[in-house]
Protein backbone atom coordinates (compact mmCIF):
# COMPACT_ATOMS: atom_id res chain seq x y z
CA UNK A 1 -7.54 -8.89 -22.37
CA UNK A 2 -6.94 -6.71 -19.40
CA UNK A 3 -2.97 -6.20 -19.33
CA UNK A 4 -0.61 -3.75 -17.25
CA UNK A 5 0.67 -2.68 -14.14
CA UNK A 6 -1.02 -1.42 -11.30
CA UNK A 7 1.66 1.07 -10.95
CA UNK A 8 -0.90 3.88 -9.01
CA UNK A 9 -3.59 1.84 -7.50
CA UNK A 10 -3.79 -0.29 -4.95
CA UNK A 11 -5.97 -2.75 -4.56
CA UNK A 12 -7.30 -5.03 -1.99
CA UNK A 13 -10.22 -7.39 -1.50
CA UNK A 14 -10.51 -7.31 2.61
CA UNK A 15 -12.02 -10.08 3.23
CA UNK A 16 -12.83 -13.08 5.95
CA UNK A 17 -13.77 -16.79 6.57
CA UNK A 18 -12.49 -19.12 9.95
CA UNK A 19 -13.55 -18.93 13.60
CA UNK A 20 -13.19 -15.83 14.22
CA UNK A 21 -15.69 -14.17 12.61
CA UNK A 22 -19.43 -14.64 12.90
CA UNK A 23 -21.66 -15.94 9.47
CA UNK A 24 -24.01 -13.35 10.20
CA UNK A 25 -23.15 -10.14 11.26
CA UNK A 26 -25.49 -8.23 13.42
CA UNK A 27 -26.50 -4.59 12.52
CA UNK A 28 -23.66 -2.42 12.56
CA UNK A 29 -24.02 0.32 14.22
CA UNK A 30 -21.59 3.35 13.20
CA UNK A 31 -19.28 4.63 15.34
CA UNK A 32 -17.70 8.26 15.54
CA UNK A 33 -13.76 8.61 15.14
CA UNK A 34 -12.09 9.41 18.31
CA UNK A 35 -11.65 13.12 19.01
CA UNK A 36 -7.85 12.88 19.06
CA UNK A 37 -7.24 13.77 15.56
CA UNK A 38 -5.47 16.45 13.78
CA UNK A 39 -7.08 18.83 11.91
CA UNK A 40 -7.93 18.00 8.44
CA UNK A 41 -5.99 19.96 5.51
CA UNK A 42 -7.90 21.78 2.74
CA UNK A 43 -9.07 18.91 1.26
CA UNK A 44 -12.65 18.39 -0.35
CA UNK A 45 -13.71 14.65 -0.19
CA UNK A 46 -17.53 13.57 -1.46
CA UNK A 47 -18.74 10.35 -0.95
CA UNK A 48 -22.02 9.54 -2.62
CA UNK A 49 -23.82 6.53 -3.81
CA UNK A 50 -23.36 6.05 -7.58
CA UNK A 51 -26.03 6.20 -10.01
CA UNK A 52 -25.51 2.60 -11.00
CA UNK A 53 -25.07 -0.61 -9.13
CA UNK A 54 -22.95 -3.47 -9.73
CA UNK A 55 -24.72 -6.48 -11.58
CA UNK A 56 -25.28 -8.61 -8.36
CA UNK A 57 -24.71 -7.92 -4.74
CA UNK A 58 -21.47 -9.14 -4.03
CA UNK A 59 -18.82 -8.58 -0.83
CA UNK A 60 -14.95 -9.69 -0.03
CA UNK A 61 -14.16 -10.17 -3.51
CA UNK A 62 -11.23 -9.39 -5.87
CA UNK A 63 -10.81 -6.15 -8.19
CA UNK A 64 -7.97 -6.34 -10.71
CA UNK A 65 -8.02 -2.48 -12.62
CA UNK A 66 -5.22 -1.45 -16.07
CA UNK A 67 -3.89 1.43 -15.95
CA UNK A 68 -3.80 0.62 -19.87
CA UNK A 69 -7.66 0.94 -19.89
CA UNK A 70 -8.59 3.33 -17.84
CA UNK A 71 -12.32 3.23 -16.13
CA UNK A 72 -12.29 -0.71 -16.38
CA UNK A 73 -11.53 -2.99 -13.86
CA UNK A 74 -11.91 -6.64 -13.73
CA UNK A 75 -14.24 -7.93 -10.51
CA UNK A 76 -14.20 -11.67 -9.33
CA UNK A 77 -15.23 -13.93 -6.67
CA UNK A 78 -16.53 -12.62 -3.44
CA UNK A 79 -19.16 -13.49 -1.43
CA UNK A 80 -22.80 -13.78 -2.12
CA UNK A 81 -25.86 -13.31 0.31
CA UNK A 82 -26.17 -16.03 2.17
CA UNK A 83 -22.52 -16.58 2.81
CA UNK A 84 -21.91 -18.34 -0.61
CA UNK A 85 -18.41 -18.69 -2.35
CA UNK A 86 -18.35 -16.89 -5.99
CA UNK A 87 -16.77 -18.13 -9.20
CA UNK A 88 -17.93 -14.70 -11.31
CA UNK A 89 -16.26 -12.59 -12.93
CA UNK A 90 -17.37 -9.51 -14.87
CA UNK A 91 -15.50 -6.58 -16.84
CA UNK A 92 -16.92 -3.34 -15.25
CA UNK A 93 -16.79 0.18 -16.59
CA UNK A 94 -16.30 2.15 -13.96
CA UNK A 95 -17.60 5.60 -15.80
CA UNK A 96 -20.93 4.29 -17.30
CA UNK A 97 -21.31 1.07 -14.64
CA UNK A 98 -22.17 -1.26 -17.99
CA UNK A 99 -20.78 -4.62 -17.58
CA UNK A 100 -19.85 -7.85 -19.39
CA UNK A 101 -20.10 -11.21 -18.06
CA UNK A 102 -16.18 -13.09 -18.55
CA UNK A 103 -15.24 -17.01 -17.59
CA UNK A 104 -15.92 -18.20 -14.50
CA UNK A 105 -13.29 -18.71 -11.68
CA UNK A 106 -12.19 -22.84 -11.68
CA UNK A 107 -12.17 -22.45 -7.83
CA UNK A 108 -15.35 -20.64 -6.48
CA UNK A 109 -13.78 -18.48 -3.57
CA UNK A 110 -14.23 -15.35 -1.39
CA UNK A 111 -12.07 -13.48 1.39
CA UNK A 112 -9.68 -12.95 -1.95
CA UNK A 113 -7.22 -10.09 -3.46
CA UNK A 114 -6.42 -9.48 -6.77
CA UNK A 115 -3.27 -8.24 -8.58
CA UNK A 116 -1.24 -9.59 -11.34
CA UNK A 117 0.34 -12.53 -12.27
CA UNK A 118 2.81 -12.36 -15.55
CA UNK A 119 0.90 -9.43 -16.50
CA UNK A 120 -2.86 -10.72 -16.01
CA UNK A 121 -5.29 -10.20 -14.14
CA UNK A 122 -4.96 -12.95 -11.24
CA UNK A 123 -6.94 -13.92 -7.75
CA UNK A 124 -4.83 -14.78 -4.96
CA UNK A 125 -5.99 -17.76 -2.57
CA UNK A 126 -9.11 -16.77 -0.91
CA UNK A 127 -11.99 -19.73 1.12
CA UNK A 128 -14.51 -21.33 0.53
CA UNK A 129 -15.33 -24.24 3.03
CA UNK A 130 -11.67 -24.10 4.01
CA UNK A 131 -8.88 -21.58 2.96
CA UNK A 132 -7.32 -22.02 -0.34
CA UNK A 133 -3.90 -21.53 -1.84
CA UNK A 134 -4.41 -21.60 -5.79
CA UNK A 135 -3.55 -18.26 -7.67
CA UNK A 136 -5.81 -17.98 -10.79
CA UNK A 137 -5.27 -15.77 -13.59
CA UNK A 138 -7.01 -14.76 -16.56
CA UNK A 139 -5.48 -16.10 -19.58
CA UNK A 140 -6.15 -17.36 -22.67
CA UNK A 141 -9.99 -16.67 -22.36
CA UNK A 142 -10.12 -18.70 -18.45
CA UNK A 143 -9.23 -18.54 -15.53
CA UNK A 144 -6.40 -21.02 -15.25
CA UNK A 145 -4.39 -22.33 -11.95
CA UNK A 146 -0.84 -20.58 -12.59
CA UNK A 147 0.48 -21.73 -9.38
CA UNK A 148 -0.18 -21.88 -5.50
CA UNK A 149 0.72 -19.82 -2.61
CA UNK A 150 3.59 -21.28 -0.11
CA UNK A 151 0.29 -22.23 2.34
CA UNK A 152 -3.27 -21.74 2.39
CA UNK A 153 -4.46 -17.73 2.71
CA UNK A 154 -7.75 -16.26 2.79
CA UNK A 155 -8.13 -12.44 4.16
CA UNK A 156 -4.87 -11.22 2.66
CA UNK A 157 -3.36 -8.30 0.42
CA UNK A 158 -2.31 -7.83 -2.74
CA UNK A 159 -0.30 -4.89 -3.91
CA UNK A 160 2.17 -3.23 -6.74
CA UNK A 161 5.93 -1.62 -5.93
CA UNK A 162 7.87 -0.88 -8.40
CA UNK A 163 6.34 -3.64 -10.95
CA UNK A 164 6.54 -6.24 -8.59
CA UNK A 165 3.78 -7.82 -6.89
CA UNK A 166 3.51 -8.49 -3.30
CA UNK A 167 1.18 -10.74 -1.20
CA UNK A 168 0.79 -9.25 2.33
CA UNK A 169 -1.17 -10.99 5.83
CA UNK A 170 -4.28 -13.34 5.25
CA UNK A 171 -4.88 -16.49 7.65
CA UNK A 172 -4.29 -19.99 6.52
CA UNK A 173 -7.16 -21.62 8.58
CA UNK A 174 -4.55 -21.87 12.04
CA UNK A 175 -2.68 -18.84 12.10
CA UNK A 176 -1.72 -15.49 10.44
CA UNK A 177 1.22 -16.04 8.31
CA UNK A 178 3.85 -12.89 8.68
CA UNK A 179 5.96 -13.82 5.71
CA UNK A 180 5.89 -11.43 2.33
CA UNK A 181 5.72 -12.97 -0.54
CA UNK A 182 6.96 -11.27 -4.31
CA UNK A 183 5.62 -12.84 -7.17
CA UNK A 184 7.92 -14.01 -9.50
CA UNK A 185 8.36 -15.45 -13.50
CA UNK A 186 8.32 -19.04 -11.68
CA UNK A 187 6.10 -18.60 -8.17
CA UNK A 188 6.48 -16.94 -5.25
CA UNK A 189 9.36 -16.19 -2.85
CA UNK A 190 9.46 -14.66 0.63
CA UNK A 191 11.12 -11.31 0.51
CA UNK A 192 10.35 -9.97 3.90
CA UNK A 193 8.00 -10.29 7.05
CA UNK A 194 5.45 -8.46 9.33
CA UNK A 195 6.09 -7.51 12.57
CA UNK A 196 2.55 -8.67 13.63
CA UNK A 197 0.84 -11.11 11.77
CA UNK A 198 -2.66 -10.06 10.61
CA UNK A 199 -5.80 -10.88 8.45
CA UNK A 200 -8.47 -8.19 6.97
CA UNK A 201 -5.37 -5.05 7.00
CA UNK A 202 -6.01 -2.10 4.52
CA UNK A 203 -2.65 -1.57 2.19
CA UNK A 204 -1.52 1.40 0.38
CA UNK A 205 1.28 1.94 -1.17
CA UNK A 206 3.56 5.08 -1.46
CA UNK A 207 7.14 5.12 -3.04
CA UNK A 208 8.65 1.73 -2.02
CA UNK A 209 6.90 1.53 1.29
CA UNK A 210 3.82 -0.88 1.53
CA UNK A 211 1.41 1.00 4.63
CA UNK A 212 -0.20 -2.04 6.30
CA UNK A 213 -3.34 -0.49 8.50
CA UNK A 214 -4.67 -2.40 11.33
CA UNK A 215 -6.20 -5.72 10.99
CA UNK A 216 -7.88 -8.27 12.81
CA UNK A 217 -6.27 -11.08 15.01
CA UNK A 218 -8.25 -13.35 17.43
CA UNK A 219 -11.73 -11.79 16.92
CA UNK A 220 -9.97 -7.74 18.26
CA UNK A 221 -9.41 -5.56 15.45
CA UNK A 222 -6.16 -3.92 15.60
CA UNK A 223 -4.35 -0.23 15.64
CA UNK A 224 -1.33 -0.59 14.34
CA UNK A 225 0.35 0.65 11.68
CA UNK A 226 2.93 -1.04 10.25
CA UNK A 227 5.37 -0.39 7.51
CA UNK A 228 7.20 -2.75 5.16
CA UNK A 229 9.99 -1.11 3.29
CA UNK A 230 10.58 -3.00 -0.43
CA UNK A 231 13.60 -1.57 -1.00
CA UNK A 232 15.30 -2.87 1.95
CA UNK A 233 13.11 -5.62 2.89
CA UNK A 234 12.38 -4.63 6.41
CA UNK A 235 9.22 -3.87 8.53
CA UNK A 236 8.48 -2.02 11.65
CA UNK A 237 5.49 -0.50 13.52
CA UNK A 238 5.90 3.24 12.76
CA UNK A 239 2.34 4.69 14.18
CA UNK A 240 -0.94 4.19 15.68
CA UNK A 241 -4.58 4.31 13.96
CA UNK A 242 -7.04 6.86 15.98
CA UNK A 243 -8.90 3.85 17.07
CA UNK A 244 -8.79 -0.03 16.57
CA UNK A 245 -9.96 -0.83 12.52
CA UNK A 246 -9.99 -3.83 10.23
CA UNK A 247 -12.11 -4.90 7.35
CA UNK A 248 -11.07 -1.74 5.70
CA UNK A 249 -9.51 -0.59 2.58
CA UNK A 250 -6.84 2.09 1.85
CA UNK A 251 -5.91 4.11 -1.59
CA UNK A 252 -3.22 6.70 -2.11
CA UNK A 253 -4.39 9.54 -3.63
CA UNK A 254 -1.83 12.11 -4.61
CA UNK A 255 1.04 12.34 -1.46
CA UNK A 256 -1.49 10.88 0.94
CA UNK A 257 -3.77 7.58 1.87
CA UNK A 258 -7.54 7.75 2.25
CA UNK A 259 -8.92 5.06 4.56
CA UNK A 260 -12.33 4.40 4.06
CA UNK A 261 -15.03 2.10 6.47
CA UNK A 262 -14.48 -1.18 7.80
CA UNK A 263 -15.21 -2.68 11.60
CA UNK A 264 -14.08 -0.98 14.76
CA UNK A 265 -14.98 -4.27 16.02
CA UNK A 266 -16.17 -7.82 14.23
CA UNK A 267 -20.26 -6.63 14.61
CA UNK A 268 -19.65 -2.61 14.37
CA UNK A 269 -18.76 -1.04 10.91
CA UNK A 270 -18.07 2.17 10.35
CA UNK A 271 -18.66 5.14 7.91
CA UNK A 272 -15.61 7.01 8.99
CA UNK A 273 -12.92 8.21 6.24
CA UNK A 274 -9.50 8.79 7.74
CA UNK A 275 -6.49 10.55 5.48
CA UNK A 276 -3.05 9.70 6.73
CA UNK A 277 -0.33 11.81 5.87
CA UNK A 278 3.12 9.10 5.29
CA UNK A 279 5.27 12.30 5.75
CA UNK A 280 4.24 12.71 9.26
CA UNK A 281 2.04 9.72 10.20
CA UNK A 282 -0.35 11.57 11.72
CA UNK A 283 -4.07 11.47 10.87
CA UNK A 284 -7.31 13.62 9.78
CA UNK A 285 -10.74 13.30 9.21
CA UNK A 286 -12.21 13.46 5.78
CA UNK A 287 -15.61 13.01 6.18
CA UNK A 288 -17.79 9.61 6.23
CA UNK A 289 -18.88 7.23 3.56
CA UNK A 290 -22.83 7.58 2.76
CA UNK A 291 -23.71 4.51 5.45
CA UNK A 292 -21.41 2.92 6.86
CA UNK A 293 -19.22 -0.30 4.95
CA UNK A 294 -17.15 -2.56 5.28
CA UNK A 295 -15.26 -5.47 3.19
CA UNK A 296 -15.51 -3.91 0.13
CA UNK A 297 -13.22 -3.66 -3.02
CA UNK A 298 -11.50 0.33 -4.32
CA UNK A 299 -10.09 1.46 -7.44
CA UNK A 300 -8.72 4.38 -7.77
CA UNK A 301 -8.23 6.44 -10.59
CA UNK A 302 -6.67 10.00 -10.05
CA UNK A 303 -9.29 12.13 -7.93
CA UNK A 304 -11.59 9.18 -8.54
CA UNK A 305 -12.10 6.32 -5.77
CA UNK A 306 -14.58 3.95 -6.08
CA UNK A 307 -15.84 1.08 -3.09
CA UNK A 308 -17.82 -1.72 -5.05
CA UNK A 309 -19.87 -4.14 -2.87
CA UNK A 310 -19.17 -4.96 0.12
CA UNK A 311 -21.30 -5.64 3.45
CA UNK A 312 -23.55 -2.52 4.89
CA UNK A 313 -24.02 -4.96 6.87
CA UNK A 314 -26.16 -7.39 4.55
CA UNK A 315 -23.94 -8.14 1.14
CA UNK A 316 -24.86 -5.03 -0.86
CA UNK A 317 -24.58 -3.96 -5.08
CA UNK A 318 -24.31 -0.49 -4.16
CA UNK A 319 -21.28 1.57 -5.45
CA UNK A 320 -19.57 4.65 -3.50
CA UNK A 321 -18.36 6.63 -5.68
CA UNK A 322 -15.71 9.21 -4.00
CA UNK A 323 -14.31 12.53 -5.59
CA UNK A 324 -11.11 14.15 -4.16
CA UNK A 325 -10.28 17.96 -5.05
């Protein structure tokens, strides 16, 4: 079974369920970057649709890749069309696009992230007709309830520093929790906390410092960039995105982050792909996405990104496939 750290990719399910945002989302339309930028460096990004397409269309899920096995990645839950909770799970090889079917999820659940728990592949919290705080990991040949998140969560984070794995933002059906939670032999402990509290952020992670990009809070999609430093267990707001973004997803590639889609508002997605450069905090264009996306899941594998699913806007099978050089 799928084992290993996710030691240089970071992955997030961006996802959402409550109030504040709409069952059916309108056509997006997309929306240009604002002019404000700096210039991009010699970089040469290509998005393009894949030649293959996931097995069913499928949005806000989880996607759980090994570093042991590389070109696989585990996919589960999500969101169907028609605003349906998921309990599947399939293997996915990410160079051919063949799949296998695995177990089914106990608790059928979207608006998800997945990591590891105690080395497996695991889905944090998530919704279905209300938010969720179960953690389910693969193990044994199921899906099993290995234990449950301080509260309820649904829209939240899930990344890897330094072997340890950390449980960032989300929305427990009231508010969005700030605390930080590390994941531990025997559950989960608080280890640090937001400045801002927020649900549907992109994550990346470089070094020991966890990049937490924009968000969503009260129906306004957010600018911020904040920064939570593992080592020392501190936060702070250390920049501004070029415009407000949430429902997005991040990925370090080499000494930089590529941000890719999401919603400049809750009804307008966007095609744009940003690079942000940690050493400077300043950002760049690279390019757009083939339409634009949002809520998808990325896995990254050296020069190689990949955004399965998501919402363009209807939930989609489609796979971006992404080439850095």
């Amino acid at each position: 079974m799928i084992r290993g750290l996710l030691a240089s990719f970071f992955l997030v399910a961006l996802v959402g369920c409550g109030a504040s945002t709409p069952a059916a989302v309108p056509p997006s339309k997309t929306q240009a970057p604002a002019p404000t930028a700096t210039p991009a460096p010699v970089t040469h990004v290509r998005a393009t649709f894949a030649t293959w397409r996931l097995p069913y269309a499928i949005a806000r899920e989880a996607a759980i890749a090994d570093p042991g096995h590389p070109g696989q990645v585990v996919l589960a839950g999500g969101m169907f069309p028609g605003d349906t909770s998921s309990a599947r799970a399939v293997l996915i090889d990410l160079t051919t696009g063949r799949s296998q079917p695995l177990p089914s999820l106990g608790t059928q659940v979207h608006d998800v992230a997945g990591g590891l728990y105690a080395g497996n592949p695991a889905v944090f919290g998530g919704g279905n007709a209300s938010e969720q705080s179960v953690v389910q990991a693969l193990t044994g040949g199921r899906w099993k309830p290995v234990t449950h998140l301080p509260t309820t969560r649904s829209d939240l984070s899930v990344v890897s520093v330094a072997g340890t794995t950390l449980v960032i933002g989300g929305y427990d059906g009231t508010n969005v929790p700030r605390d930080i939670l590390a994941v531990e032999p025997h559950g989960l402990r608080t280890v640090g906390q937001l400045k801002t509290g927020v649900r549907y952020a992109a994550t990346a992670v470089v070094g020991s410092s966890v990049f937490v990009f924009g968000g969503e809070v009260n129906g306004r999609e957010l600018n911020t960039v904040q920064v939570y430093n593992a080592a020392k267990g501190r936060s702070a707001v250390e920049g501004r995105l070029p415009r407000p973004l949430g429902h997005a997803v991040a990925v370090r590639v080499g000494s930089r982050v590529l941000l890719l889609g999401g919603r400049t508002d809750p009804n307008t997605q966007t095609a744009a792909m940003w690079w942000f450069d940690p050493s400077t905090g300043r950002f760049s264009r690279a390019g757009s996405l083939p339409a634009a996306l949002s809520d998808s899941a990325v896995v990254a594998i050296g020069g190689q990104v990949w955004l399965l699913g998501g919402e363009d806007p209807s939930v989609t099978d489609r796979v971006v496939a992404i080439r850095v050089s």
